[in-house]
Protein backbone atom coordinates (compact mmCIF):
# COMPACT_ATOMS: atom_id res chain seq x y z
CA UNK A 1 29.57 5.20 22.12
CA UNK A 2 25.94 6.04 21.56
CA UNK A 3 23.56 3.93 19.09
CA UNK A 4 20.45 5.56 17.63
CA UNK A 5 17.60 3.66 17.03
CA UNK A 6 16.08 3.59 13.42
CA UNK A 7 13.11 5.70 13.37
CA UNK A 8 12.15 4.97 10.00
CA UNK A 9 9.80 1.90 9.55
CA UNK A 10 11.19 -0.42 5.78
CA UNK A 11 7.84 -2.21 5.94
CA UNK A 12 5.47 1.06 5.87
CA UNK A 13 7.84 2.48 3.37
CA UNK A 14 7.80 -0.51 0.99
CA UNK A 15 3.69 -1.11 1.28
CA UNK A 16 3.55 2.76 0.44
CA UNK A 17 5.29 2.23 -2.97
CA UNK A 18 3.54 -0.93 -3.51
CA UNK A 19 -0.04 0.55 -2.86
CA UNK A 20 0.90 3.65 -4.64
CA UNK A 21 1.76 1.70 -8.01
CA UNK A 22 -0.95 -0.29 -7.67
CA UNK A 23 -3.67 2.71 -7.70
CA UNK A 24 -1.64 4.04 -10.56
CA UNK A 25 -1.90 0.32 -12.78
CA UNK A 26 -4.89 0.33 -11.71
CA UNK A 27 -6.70 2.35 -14.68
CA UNK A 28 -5.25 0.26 -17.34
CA UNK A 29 -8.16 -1.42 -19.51
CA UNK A 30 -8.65 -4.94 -20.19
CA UNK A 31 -8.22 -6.71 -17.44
CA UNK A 32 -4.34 -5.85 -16.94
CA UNK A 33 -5.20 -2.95 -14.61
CA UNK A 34 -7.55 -5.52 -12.63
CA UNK A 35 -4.41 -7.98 -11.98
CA UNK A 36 -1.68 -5.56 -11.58
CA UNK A 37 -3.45 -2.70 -9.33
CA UNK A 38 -5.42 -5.26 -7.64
CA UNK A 39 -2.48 -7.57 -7.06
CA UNK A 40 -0.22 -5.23 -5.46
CA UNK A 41 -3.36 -3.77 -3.26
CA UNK A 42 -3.32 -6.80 -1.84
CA UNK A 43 0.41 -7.31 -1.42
CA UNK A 44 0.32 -3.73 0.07
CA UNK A 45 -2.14 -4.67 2.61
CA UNK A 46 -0.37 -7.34 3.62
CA UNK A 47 2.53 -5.55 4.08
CA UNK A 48 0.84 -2.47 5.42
CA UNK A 49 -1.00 -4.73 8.01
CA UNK A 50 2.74 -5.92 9.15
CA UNK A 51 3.81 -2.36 9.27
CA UNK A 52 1.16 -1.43 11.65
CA UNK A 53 2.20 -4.03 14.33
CA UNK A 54 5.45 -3.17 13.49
CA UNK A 55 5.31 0.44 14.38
CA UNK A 56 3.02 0.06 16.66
CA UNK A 57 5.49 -2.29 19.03
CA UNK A 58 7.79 0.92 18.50
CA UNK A 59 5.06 3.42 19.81
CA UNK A 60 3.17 4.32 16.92
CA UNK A 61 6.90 5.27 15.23
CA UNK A 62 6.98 5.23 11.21
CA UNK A 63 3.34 4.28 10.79
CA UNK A 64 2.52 7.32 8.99
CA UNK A 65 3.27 5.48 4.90
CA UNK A 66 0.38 3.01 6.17
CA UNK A 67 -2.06 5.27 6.34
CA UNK A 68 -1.74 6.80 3.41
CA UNK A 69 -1.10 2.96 1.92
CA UNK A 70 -4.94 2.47 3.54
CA UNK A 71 -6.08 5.07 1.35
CA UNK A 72 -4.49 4.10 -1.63
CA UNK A 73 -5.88 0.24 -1.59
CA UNK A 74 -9.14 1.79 -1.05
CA UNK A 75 -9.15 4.36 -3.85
CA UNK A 76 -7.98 1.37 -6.15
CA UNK A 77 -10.37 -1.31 -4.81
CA UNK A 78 -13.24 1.76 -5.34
CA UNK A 79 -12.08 2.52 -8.78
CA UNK A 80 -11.74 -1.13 -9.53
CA UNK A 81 -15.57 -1.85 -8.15
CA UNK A 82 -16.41 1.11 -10.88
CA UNK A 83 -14.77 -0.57 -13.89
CA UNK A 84 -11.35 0.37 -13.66
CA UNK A 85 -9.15 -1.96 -15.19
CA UNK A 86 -12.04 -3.93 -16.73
CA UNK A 87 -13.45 -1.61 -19.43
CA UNK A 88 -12.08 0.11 -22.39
């Protein structure tokens, strides 16, 4: 009986969807966009961080989602430093 190991990574995976709905809460005015897209940006790079070692212990397997987590915490940190979520 062969076993085949799991090439997909959960973590990377779940910071992608994270990150991905915080850059998309993100734009929501007063505030609310500010805690929600800024919140999970921060949970997603938390995760995304845990990821990386993750798939980095398997041989830089499944780290692909945390890359493009990377870029979406820093398109919603920039559009957060330009107002977004804070103004109308």
């Amino acid at each position: 009986m062969t076993t085949t190991a799991r090439r997909a990574n959960p973590t990377a995976w779940i910071a992608f969807w994270i990150g991905l709905a915080g850059l998309l809460l993100m734009p929501i005015p007063l505030f609310i966009g500010l805690i929600l897209g800024g919140g999970l940006s921060i949970v997603a790079a938390i995760l995304g961080v845990i990821a990386l070692l993750k798939g980095l212990a398997r041989g830089g397997k499944g780290i692909a989602p945390v890359v493009f987590t990377a870029i979406f915490i820093a398109l919603t940190w920039g559009g957060i430093s330009i107002g977004g979520g804070v103004l109308w």
